[in-house]
C-alpha atoms as a PDB file:
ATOM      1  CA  UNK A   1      -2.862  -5.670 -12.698  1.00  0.00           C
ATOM      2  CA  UNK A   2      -5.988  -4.583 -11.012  1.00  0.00           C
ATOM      3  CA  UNK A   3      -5.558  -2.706  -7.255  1.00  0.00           C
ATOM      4  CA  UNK A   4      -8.373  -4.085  -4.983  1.00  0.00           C
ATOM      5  CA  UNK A   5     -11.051  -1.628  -3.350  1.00  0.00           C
ATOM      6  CA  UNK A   6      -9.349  -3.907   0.255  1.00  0.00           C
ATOM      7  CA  UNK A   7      -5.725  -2.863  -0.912  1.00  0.00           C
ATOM      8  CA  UNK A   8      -6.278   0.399  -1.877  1.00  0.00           C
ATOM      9  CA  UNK A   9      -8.324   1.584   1.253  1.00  0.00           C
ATOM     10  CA  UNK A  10      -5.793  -0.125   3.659  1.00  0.00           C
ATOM     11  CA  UNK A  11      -2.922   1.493   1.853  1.00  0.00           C
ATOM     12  CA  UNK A  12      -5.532   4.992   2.382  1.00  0.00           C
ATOM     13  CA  UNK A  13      -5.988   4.430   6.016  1.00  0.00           C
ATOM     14  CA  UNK A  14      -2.024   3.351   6.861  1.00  0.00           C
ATOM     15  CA  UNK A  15      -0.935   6.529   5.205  1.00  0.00           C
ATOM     16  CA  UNK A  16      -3.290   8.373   7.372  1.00  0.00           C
ATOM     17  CA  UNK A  17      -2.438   6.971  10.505  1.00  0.00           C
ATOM     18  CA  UNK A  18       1.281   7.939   9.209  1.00  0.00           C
ATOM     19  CA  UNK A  19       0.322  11.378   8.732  1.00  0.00           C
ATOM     20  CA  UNK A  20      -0.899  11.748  12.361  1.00  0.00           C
ATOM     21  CA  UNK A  21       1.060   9.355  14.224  1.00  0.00           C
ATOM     22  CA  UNK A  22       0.588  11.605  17.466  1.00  0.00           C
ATOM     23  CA  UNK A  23      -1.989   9.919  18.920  1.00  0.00           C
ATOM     24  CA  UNK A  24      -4.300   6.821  17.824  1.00  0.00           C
ATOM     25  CA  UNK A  25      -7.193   7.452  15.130  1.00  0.00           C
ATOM     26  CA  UNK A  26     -10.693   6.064  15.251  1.00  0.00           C
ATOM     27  CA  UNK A  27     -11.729   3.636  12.429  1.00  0.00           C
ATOM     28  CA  UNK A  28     -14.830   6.361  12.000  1.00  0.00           C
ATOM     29  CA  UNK A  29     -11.941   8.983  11.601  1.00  0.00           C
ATOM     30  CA  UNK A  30      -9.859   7.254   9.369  1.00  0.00           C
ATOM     31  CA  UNK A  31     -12.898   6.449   7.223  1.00  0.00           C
ATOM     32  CA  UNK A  32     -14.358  10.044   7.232  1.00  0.00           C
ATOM     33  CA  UNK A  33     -11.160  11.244   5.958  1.00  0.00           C
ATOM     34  CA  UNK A  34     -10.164   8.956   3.172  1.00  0.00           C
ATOM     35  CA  UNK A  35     -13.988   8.882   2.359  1.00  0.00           C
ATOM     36  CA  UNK A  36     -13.704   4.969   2.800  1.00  0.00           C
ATOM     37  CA  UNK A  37     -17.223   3.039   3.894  1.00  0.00           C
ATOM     38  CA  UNK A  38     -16.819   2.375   7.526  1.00  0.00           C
ATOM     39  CA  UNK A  39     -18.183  -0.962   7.602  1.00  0.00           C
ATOM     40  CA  UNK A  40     -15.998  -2.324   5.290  1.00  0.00           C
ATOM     41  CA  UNK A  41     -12.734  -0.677   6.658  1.00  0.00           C
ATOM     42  CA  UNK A  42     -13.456  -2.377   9.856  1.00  0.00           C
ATOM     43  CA  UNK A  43     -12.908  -5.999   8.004  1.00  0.00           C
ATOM     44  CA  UNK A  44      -9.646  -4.273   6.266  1.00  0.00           C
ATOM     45  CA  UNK A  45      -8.608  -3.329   9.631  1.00  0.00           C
ATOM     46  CA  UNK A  46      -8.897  -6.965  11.135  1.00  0.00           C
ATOM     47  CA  UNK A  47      -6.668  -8.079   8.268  1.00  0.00           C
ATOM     48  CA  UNK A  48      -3.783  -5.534   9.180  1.00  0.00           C
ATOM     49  CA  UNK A  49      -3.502  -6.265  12.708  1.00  0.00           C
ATOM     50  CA  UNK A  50      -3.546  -9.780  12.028  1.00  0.00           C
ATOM     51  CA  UNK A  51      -1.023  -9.298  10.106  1.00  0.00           C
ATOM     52  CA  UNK A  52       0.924  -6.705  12.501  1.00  0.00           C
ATOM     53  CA  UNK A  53       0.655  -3.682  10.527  1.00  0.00           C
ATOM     54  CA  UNK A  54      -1.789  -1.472  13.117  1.00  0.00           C
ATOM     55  CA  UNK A  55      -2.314  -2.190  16.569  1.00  0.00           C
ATOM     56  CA  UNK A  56      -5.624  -1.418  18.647  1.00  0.00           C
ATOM     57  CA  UNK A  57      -6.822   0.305  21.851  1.00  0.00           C
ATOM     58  CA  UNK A  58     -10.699  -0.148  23.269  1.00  0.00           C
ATOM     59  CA  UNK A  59     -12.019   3.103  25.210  1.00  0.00           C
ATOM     60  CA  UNK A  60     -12.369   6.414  25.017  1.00  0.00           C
ATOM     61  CA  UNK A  61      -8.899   6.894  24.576  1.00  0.00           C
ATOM     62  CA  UNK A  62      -8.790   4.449  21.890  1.00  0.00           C
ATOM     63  CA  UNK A  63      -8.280   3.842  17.870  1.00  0.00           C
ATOM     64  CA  UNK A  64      -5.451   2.325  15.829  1.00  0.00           C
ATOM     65  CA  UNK A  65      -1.712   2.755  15.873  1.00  0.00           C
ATOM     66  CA  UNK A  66       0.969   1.692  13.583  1.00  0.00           C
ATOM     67  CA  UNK A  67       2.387  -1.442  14.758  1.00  0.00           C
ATOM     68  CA  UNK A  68       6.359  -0.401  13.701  1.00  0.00           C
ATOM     69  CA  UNK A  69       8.191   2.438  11.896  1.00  0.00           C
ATOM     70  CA  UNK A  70       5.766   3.558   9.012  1.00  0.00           C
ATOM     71  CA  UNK A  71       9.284   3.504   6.930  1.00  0.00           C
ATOM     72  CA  UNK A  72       9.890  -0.040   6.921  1.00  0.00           C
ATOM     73  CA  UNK A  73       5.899  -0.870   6.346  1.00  0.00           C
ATOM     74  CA  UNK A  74       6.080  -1.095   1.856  1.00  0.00           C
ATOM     75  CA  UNK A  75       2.504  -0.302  -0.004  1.00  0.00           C
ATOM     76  CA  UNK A  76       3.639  -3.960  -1.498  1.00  0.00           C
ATOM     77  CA  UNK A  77       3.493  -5.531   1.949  1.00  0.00           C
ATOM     78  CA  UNK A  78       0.562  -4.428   2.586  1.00  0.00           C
ATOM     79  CA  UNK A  79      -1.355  -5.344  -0.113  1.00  0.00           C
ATOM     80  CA  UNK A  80       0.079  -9.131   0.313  1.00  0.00           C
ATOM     81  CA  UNK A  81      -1.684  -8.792   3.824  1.00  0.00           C
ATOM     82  CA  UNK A  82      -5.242  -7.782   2.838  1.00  0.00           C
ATOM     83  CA  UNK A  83      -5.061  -9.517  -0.432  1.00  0.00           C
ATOM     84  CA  UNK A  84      -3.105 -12.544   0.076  1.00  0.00           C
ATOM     85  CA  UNK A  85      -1.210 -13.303  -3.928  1.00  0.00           C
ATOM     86  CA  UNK A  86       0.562 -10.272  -5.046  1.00  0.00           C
ATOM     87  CA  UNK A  87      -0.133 -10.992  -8.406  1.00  0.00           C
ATOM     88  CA  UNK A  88      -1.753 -13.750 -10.234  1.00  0.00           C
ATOM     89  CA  UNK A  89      -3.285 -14.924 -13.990  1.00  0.00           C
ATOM     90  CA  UNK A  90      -6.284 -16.554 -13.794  1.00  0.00           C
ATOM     91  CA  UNK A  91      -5.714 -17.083  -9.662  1.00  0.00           C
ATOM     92  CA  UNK A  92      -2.412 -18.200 -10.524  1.00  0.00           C
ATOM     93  CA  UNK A  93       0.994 -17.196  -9.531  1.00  0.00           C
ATOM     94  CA  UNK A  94       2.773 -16.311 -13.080  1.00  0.00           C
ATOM     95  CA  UNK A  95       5.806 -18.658 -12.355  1.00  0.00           C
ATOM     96  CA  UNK A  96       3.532 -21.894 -12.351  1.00  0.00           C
ATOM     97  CA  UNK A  97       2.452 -20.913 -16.331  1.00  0.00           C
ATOM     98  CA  UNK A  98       3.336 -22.910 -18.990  1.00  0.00           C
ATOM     99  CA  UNK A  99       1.766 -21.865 -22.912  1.00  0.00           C
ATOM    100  CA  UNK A 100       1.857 -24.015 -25.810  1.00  0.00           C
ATOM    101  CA  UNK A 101       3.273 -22.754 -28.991  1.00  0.00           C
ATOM    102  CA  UNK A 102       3.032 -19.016 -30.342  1.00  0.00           C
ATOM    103  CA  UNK A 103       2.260 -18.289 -27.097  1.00  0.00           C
ATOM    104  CA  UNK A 104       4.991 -19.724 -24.952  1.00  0.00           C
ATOM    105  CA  UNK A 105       6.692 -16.153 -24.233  1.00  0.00           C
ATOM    106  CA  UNK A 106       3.323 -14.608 -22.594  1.00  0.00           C
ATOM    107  CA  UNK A 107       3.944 -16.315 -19.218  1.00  0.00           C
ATOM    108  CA  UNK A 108       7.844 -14.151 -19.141  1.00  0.00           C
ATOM    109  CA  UNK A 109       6.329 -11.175 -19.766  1.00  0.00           C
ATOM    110  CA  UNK A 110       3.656 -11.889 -16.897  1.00  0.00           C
ATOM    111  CA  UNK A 111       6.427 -12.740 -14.543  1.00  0.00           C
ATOM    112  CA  UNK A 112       8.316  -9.499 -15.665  1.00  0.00           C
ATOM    113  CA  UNK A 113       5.584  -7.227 -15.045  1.00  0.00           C
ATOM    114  CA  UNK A 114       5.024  -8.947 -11.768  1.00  0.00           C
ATOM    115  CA  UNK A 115       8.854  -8.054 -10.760  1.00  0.00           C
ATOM    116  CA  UNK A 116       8.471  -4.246 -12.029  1.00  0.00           C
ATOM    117  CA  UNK A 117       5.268  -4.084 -10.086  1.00  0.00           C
ATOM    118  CA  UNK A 118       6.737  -5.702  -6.700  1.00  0.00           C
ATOM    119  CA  UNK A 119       9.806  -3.639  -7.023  1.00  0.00           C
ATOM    120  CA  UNK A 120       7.872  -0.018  -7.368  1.00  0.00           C
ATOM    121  CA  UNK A 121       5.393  -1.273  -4.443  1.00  0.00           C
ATOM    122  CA  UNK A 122       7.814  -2.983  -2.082  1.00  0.00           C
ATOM    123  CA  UNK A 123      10.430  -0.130  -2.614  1.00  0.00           C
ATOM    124  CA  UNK A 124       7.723   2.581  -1.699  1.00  0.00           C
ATOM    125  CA  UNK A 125       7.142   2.645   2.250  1.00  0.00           C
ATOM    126  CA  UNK A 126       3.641   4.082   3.800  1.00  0.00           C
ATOM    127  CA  UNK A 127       5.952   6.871   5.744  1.00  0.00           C
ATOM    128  CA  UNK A 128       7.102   7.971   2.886  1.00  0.00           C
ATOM    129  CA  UNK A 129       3.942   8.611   1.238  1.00  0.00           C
ATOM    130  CA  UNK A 130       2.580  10.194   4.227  1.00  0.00           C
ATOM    131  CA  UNK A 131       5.588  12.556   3.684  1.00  0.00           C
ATOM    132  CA  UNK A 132       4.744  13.473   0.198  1.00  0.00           C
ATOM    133  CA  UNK A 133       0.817  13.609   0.028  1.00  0.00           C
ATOM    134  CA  UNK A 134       0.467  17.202   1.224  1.00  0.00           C
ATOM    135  CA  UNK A 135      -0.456  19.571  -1.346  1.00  0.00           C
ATOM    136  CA  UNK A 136       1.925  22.182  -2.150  1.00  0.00           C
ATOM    137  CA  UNK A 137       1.163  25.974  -1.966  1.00  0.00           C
ATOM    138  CA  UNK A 138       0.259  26.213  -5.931  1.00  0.00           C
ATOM    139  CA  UNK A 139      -2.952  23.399  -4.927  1.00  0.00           C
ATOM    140  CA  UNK A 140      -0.898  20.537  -7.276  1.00  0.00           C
ATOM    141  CA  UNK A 141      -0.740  17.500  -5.713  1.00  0.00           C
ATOM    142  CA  UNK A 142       3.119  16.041  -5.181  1.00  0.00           C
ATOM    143  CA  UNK A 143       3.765  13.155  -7.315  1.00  0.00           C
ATOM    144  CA  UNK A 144       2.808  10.343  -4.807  1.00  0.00           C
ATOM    145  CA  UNK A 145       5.841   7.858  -6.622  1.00  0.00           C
ATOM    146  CA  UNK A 146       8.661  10.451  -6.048  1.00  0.00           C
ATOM    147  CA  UNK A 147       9.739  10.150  -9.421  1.00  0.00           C
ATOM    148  CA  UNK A 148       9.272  13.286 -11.528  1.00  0.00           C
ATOM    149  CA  UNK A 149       7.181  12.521 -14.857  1.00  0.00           C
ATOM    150  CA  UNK A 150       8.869   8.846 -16.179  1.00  0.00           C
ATOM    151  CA  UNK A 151       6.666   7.113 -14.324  1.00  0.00           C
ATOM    152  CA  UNK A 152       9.548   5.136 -12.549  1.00  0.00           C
ATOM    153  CA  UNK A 153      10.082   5.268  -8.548  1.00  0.00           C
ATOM    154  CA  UNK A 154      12.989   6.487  -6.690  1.00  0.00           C
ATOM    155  CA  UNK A 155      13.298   3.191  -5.154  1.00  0.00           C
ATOM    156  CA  UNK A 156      16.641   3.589  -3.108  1.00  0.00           C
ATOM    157  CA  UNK A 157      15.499   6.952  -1.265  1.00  0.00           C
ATOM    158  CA  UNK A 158      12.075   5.398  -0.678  1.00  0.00           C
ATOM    159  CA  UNK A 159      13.002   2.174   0.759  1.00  0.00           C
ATOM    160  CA  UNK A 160      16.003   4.002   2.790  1.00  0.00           C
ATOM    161  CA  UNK A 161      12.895   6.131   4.456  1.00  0.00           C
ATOM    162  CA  UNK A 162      13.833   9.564   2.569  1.00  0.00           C
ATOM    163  CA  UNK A 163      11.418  11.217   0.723  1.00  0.00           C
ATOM    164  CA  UNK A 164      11.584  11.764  -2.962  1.00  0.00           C
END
């Protein structure tokens, strides 16, 4: 599964806007922070409010919002609203595969890794991230899935809005 530049740097700039809910953020802002080309998180930033994830105010007292609690907002939600497909094979969604022959189990273990993936993405929410990306006194970075060192996500606390 390959993360696109899109989802990745509108995943980037929700979290931000979760870490500093206080008061709206610039695109410029956002974009100087998460060291994200301005240009092209303007486009990504069309997408989300389209899709109601950020909401927008002109002037000088302006920027972007999130639209709704960043605990309900999932990192798998938002990718589906930049991207469109969550995941796909050759532009296709996994379940309409068919192989012939010695390769007739591939398209099950395609539509297996798609459910691990959408599980661990839709179970993590952008608030929760926000909560967990500061760096801790020793300069380590928290582990951004929650999860200790198995790789797997605390799904339950993350979708239920408590950190990890």
């Amino acid at each position: 599964m390959q993360i696109s530049a899109k989802a990745d740097y509108a995943v980037r700039a929700l979290v931000e806007l979760a870490a500093d809910s206080a008061r709206p953020l610039t695109c410029e802002a956002i974009a100087s922070a998460q060291d994200i080309p301005f240009r092209f998180l303007k486009s990504v930033f069309r997408n989300m409010r389209s899709a109601g994830l950020v909401r927008s105010q002109r002037g000088c007292e302006g920027g972007y919002w999130i639209a709704r609690d960043t605990h309900s907002i999932t990192v798998g939600e938002v990718m589906t609203a930049v991207d469109g497909e969550f995941f796909t094979v050759r532009g296709e969604r996994p379940e309409g595969l068919d192989y012939p022959a010695a390769a007739s189990a591939l398209p099950d273990l395609y539509r297996a890794a798609e459910a691990a993936a959408r599980a661990l993405l839709e179970g993590t929410s952008i608030g929760a991230l926000a909560e967990r990306g500061t760096k801790p006194a020793d300069g380590q970075r928290t582990d951004p899935a929650g999860d200790g060192a198995d790789g797997g996500a605390a799904e339950h606390e993350v979708s239920a809005g408590v950190p990890a």
